[in-house]
N, C-alpha and C. Protein backbone atom coordinates (compact mmCIF):
# COMPACT_ATOMS: atom_id res chain seq x y z
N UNK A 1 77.19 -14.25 4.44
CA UNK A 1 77.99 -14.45 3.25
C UNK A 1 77.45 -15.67 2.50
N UNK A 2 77.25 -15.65 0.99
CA UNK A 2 76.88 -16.55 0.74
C UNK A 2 77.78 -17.29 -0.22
N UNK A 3 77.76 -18.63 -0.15
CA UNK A 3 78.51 -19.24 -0.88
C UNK A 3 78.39 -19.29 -2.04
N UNK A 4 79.46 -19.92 -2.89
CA UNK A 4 79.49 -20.17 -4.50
C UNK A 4 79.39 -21.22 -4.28
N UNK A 5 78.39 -22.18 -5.58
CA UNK A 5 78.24 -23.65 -5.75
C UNK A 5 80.01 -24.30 -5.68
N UNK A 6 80.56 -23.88 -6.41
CA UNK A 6 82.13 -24.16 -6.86
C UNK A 6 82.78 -24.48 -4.81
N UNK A 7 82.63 -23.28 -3.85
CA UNK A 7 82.90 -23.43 -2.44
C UNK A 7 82.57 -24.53 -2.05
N UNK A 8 80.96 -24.35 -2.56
CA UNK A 8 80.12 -25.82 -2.05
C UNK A 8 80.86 -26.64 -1.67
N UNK A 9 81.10 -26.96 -3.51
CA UNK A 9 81.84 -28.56 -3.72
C UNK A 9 83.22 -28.98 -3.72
N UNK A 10 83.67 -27.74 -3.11
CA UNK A 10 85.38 -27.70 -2.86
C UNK A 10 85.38 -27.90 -1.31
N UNK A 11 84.70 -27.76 -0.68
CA UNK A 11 84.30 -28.17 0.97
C UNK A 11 84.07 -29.37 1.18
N UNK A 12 83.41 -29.79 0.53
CA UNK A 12 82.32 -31.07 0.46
C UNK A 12 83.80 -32.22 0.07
N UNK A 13 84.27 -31.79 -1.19
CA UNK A 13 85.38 -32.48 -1.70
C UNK A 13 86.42 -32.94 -0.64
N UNK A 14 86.67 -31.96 0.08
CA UNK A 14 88.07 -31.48 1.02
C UNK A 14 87.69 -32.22 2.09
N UNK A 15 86.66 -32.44 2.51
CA UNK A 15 86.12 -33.36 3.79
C UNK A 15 86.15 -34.82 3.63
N UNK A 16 85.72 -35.19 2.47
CA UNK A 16 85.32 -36.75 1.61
C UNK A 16 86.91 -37.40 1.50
N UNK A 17 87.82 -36.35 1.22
CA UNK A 17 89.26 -36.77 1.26
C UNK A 17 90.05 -37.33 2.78
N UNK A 18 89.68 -36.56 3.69
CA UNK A 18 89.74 -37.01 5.05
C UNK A 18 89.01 -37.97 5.22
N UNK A 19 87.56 -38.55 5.22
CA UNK A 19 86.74 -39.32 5.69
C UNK A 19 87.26 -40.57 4.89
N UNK A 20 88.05 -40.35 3.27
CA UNK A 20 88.35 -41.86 2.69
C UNK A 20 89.68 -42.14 3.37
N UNK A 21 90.62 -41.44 4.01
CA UNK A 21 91.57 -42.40 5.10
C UNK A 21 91.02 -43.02 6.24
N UNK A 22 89.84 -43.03 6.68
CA UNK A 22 89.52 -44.01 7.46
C UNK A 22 88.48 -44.83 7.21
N UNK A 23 87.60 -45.95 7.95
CA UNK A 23 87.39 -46.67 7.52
C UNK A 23 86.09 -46.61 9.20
N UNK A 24 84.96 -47.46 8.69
CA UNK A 24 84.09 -48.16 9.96
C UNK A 24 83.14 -46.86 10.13
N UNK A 25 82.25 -47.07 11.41
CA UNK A 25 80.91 -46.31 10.91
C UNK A 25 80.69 -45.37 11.82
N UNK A 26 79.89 -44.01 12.16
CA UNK A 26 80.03 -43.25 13.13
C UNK A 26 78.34 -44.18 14.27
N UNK A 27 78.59 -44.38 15.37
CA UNK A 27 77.34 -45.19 15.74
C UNK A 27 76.30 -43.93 16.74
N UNK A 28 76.70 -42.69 16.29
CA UNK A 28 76.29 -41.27 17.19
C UNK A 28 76.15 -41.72 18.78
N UNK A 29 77.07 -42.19 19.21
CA UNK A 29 76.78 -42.41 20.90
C UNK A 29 77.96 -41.60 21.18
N UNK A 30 77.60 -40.26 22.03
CA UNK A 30 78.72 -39.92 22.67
C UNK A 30 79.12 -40.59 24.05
N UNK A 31 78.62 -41.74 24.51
CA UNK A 31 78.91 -42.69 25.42
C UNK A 31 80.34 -43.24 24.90
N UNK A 32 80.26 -43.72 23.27
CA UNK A 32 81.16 -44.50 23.23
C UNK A 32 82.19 -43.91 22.60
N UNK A 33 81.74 -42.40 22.18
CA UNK A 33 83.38 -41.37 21.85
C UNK A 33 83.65 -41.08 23.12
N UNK A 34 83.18 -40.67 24.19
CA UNK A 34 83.90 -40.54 25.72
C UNK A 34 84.77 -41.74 26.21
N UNK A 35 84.13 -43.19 25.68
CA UNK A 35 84.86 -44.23 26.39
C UNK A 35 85.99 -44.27 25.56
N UNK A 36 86.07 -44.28 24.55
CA UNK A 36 87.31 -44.10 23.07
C UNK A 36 88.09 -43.32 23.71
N UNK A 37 87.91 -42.10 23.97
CA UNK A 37 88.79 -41.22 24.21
C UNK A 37 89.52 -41.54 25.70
N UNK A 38 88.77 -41.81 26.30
CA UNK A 38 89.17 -42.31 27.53
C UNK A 38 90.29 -43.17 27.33
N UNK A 39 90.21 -44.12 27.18
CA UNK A 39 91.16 -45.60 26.35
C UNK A 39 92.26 -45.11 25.65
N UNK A 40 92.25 -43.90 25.19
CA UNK A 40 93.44 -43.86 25.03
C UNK A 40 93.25 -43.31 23.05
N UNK A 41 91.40 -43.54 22.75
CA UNK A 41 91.47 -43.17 21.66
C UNK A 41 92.14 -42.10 21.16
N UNK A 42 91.84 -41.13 19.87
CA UNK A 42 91.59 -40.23 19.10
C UNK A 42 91.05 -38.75 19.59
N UNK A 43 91.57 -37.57 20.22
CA UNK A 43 90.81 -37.07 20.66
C UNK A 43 89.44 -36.38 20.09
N UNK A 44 89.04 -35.62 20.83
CA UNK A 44 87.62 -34.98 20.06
C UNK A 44 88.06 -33.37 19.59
N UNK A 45 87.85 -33.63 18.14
CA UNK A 45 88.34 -31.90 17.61
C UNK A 45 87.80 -30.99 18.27
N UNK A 46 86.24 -31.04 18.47
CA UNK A 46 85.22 -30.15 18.93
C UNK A 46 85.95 -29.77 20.50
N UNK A 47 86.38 -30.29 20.75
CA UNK A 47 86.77 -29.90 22.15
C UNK A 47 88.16 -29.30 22.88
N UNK A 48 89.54 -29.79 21.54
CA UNK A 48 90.59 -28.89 21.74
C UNK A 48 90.93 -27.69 21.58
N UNK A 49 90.38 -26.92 20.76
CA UNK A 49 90.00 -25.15 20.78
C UNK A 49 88.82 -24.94 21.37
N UNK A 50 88.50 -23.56 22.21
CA UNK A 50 87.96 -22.91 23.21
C UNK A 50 87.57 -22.26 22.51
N UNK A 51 85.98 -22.64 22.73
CA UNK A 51 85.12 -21.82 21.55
C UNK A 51 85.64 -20.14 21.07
N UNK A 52 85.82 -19.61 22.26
CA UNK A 52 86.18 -17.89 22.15
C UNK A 52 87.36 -17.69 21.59
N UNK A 53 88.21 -18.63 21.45
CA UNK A 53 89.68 -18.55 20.97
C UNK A 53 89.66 -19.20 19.53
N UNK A 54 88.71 -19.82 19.28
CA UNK A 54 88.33 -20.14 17.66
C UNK A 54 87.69 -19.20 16.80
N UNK A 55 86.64 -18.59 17.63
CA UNK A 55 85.87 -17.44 16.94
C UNK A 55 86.85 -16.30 16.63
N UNK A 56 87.73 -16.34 17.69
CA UNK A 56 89.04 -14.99 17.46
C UNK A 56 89.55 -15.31 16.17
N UNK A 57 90.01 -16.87 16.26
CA UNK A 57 91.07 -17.33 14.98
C UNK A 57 90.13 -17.18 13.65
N UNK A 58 88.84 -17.26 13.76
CA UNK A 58 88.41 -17.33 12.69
C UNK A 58 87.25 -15.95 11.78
N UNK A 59 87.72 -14.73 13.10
CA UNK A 59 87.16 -13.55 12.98
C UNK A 59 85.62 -13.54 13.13
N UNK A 60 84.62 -14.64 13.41
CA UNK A 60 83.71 -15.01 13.87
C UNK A 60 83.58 -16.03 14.07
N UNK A 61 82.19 -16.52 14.57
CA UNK A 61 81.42 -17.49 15.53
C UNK A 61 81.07 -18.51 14.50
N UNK A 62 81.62 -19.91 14.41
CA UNK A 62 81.57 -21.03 13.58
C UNK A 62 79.96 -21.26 13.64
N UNK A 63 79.64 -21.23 15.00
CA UNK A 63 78.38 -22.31 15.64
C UNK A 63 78.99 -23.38 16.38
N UNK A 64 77.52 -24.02 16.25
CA UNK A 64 77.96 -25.03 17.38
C UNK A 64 78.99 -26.32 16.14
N UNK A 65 79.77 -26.98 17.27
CA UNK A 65 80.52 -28.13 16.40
C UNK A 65 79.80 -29.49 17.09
N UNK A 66 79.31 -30.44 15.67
CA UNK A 66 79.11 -31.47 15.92
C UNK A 66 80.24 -32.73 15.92
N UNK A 67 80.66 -33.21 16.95
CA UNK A 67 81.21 -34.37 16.69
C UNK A 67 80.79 -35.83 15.69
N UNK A 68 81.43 -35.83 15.58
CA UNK A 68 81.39 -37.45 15.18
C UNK A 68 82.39 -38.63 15.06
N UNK A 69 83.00 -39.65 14.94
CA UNK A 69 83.91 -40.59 15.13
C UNK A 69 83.57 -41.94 14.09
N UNK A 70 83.92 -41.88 13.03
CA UNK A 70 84.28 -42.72 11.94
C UNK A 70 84.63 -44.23 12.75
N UNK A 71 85.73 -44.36 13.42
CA UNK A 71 86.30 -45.17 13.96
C UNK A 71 87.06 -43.83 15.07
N UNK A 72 86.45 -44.12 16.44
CA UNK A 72 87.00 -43.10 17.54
C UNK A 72 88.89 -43.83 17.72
N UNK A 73 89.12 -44.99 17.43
CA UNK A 73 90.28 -45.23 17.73
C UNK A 73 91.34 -44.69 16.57
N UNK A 74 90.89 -44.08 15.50
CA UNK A 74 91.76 -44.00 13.85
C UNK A 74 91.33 -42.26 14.03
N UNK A 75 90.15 -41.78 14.15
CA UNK A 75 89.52 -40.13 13.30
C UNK A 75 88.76 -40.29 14.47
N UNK A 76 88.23 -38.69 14.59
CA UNK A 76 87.26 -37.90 14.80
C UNK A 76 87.26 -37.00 14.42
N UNK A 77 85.99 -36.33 13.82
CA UNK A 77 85.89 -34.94 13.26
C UNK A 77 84.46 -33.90 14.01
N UNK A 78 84.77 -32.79 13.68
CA UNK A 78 83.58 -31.73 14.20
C UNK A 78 83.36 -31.08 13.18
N UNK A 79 82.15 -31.04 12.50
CA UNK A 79 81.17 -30.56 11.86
C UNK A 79 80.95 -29.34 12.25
N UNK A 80 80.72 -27.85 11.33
CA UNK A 80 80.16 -26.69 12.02
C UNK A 80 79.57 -26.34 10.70
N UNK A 81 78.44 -25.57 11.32
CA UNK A 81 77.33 -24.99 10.17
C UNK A 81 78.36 -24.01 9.31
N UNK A 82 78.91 -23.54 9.94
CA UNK A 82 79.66 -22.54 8.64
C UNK A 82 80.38 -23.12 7.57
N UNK A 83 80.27 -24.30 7.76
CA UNK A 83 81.03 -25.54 6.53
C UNK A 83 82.35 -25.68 6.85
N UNK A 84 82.99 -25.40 8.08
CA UNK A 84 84.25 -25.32 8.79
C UNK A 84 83.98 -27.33 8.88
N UNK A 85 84.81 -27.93 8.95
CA UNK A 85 85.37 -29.23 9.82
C UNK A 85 86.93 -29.38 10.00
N UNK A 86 86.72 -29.68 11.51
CA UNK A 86 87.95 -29.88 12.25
C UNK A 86 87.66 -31.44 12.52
N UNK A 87 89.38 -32.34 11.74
CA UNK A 87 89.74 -33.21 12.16
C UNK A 87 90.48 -33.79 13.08
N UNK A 88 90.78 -34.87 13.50
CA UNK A 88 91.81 -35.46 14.17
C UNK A 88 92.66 -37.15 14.00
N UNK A 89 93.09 -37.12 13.48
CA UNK A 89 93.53 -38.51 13.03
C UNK A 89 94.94 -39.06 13.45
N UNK A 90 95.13 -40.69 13.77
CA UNK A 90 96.13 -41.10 14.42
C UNK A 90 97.46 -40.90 13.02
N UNK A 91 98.50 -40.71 13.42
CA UNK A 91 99.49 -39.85 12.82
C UNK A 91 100.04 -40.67 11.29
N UNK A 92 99.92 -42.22 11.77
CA UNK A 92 100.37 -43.07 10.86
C UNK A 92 99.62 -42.88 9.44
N UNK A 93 98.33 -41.97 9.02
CA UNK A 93 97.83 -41.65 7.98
C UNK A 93 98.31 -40.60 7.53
N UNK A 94 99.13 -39.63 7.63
CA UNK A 94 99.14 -38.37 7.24
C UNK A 94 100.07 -38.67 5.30
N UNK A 95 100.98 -39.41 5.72
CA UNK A 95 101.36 -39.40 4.01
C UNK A 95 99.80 -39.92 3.38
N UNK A 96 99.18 -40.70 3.71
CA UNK A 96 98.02 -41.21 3.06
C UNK A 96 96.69 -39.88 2.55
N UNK A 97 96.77 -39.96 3.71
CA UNK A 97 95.57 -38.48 3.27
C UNK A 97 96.10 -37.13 2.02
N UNK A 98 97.63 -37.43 2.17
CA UNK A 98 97.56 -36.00 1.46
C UNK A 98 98.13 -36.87 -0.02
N UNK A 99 98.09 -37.68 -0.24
CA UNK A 99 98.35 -38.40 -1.42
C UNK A 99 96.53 -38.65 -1.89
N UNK A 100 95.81 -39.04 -0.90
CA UNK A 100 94.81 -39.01 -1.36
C UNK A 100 94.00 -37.37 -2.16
N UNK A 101 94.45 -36.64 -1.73
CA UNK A 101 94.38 -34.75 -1.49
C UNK A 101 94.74 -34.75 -2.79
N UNK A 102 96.17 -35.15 -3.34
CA UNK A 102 96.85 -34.98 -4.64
C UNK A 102 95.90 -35.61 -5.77
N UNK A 103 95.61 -36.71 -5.27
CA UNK A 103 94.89 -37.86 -6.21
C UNK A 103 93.78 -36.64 -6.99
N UNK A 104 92.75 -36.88 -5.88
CA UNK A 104 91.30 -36.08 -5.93
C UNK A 104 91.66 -34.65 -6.62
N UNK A 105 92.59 -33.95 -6.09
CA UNK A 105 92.35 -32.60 -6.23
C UNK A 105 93.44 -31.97 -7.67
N UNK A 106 94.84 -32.65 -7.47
CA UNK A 106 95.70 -32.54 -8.44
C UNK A 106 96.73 -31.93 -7.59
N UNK A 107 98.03 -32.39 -8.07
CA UNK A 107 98.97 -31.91 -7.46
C UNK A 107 98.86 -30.27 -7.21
N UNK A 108 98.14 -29.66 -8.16
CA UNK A 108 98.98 -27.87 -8.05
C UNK A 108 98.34 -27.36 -7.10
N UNK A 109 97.28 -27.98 -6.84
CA UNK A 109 96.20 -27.61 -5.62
C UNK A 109 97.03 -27.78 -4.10
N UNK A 110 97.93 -28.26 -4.13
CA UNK A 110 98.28 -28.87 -2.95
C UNK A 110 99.66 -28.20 -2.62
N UNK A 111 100.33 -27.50 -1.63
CA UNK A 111 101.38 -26.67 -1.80
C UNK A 111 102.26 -27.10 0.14
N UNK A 112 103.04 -27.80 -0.07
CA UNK A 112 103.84 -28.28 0.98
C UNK A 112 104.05 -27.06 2.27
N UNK A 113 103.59 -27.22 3.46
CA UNK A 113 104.40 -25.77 4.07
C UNK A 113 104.86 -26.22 5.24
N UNK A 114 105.78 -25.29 5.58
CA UNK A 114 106.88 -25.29 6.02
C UNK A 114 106.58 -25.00 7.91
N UNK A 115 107.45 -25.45 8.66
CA UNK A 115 107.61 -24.86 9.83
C UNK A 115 106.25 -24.84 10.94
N UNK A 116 105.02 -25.99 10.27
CA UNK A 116 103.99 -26.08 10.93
C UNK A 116 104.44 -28.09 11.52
N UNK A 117 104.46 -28.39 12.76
CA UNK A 117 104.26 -29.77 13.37
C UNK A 117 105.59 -30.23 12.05
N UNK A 118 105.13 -31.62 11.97
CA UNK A 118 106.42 -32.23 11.42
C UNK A 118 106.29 -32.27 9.99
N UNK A 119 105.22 -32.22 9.46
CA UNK A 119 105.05 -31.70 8.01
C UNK A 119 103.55 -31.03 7.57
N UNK A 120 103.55 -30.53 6.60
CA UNK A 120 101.81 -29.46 6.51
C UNK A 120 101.54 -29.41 5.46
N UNK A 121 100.54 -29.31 4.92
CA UNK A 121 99.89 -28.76 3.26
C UNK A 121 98.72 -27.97 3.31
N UNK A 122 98.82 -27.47 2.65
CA UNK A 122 97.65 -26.53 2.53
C UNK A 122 97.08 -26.76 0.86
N UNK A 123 95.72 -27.15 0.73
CA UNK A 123 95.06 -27.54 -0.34
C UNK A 123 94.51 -26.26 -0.89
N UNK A 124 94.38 -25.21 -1.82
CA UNK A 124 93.62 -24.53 -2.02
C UNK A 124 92.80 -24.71 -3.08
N UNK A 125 91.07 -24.22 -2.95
CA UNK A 125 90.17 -24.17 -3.54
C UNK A 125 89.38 -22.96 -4.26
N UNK A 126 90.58 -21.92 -4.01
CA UNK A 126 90.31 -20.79 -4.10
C UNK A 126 88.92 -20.25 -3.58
N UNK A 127 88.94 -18.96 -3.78
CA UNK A 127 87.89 -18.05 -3.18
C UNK A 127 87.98 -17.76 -1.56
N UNK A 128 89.45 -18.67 -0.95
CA UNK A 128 89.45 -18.50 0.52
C UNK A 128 89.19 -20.01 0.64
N UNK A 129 88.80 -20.96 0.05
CA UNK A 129 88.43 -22.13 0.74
C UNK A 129 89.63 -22.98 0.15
N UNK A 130 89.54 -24.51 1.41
CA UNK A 130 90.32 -25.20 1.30
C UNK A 130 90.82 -25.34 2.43
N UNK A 131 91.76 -26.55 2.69
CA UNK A 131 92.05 -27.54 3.48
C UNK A 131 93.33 -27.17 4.23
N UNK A 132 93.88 -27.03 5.70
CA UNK A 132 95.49 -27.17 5.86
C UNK A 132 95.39 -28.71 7.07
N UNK A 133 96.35 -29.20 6.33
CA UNK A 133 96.73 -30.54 7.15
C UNK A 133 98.03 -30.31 7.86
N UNK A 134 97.94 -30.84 9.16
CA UNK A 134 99.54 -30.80 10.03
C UNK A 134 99.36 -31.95 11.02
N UNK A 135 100.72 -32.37 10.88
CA UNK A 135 100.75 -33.58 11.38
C UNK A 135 101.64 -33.16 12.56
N UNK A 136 101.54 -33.85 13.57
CA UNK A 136 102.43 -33.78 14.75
C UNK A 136 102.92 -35.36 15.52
N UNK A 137 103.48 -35.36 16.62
CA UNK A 137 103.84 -36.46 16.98
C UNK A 137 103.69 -37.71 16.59
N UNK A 138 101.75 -37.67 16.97
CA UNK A 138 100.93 -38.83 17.51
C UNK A 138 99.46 -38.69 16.67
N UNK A 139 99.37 -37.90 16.52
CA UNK A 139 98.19 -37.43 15.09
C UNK A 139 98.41 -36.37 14.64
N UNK A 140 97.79 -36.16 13.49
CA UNK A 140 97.93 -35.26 12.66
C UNK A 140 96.47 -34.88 12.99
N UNK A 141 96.08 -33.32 12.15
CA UNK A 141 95.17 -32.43 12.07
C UNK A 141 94.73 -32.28 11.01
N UNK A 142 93.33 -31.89 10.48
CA UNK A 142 92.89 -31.05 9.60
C UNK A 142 91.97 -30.37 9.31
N UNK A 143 92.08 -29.17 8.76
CA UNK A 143 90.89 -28.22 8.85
C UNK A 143 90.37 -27.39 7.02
N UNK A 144 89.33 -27.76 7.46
CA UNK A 144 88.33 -27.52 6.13
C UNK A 144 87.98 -26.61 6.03
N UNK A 145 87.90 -25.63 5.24
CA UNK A 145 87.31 -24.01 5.28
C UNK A 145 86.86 -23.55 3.94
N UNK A 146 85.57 -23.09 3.93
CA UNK A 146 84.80 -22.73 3.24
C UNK A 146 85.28 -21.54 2.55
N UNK A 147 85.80 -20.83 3.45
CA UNK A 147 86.24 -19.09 3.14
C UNK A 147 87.44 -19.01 4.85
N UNK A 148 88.41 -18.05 4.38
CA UNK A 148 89.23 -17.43 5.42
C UNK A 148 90.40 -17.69 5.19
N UNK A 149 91.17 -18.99 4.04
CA UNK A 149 92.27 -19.07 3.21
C UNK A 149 93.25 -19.32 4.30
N UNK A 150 94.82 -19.81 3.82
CA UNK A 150 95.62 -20.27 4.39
C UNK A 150 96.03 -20.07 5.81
N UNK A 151 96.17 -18.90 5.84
CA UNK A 151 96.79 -18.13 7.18
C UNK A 151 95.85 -18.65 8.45
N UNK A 152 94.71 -19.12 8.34
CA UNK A 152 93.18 -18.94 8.95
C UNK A 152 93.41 -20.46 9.51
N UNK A 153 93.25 -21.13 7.97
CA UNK A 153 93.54 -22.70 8.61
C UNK A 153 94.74 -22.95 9.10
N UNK A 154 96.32 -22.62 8.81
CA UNK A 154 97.01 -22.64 9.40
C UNK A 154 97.09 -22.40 11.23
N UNK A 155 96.50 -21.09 11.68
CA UNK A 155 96.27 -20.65 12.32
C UNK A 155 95.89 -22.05 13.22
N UNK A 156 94.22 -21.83 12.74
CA UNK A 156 93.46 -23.41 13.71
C UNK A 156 94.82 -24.52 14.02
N UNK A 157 95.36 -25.31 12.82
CA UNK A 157 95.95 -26.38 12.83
C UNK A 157 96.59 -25.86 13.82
N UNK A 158 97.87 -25.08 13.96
CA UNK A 158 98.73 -24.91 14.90
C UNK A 158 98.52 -25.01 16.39
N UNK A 159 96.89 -24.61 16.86
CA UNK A 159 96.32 -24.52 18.27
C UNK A 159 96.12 -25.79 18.15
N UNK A 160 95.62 -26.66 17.26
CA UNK A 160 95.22 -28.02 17.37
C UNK A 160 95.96 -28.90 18.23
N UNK A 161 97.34 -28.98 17.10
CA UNK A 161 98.20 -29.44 17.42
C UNK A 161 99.44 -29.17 18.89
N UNK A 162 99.19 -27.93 19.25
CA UNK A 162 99.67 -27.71 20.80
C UNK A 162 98.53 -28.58 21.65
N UNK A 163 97.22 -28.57 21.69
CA UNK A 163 96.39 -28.86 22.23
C UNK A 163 97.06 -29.83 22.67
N UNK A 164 97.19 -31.03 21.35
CA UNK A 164 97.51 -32.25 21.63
C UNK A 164 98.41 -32.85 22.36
């Protein structure tokens, strides 16, 4: 499937919005996202859905997910070639991020939903792409999608957030 430039930069957008609630640098050592996590950090997105149970949710095979950790104690996110990213962030950001979401994107883009963790939005970018955020306890979630539309990211967020 190939993308539209417009997907591109509605992906690209939807990710940059997550990455500006946190702050500090990714240093690529998975030494020191294992010790993070250990401690009590942030967990690792890439690792709370089961690859075969993601590919189900997402009617195919993402690829592989790259981690990375902004600040492992605040975010971590997983990168996948299909332009999918799965976040994870400590909970105390979630009004922040989606005010940031409103800022960037405009309110109409952004549509409150209901009955997911303790509050949710779903950003749309049309064509199937776009963002659902859900917050739960102790972090909140979010997932970026190129193509596969609400139901899809909803879907992910919800396993996320049991994970947790």
């Amino acid at each position: 499937m190939r993308q539209t430039a417009r997907q591109q930069l509605a992906a690209a957008a939807l990710g940059v919005a997550l990455v500006l609630s946190a702050c500090g640098g990714d240093d690529g050592s998975a030494a020191a996202d294992k010790a993070s996590a250990e401690a009590g950090g942030v967990p690792d997105p890439c690792s709370l859905v089961p690859a075969a149970d993601l590919a189900a949710l997402l009617g195919g095979d993402p690829g592989k997910g790259t981690p990375s950790a902004y600040d492992p104690d605040q975010r971590r996110i997983c990168s996948y070639a299909s332009g999918m990213i799965l976040a994870v962030e400590v909970g105390d950001h979630y009004e922040q991020s989606i005010d940031i979401i409103r800022d960037e994107i405009g309110d109409d883009a952004v549509q409150d939903v209901s009955g997911v963790g303790n509050a949710a939005a779903w950003q749309d970018s049309g064509g199937g792409a776009g963002q659902f955020v859900a917050s739960g306890d102790d972090f909140f979630v979010g997932v970026t999608l190129a193509a596969g539309g609400q139901k899809v990211g909803q879907a992910v967020a919800e396993v996320m957030l049991a994970a947790l």
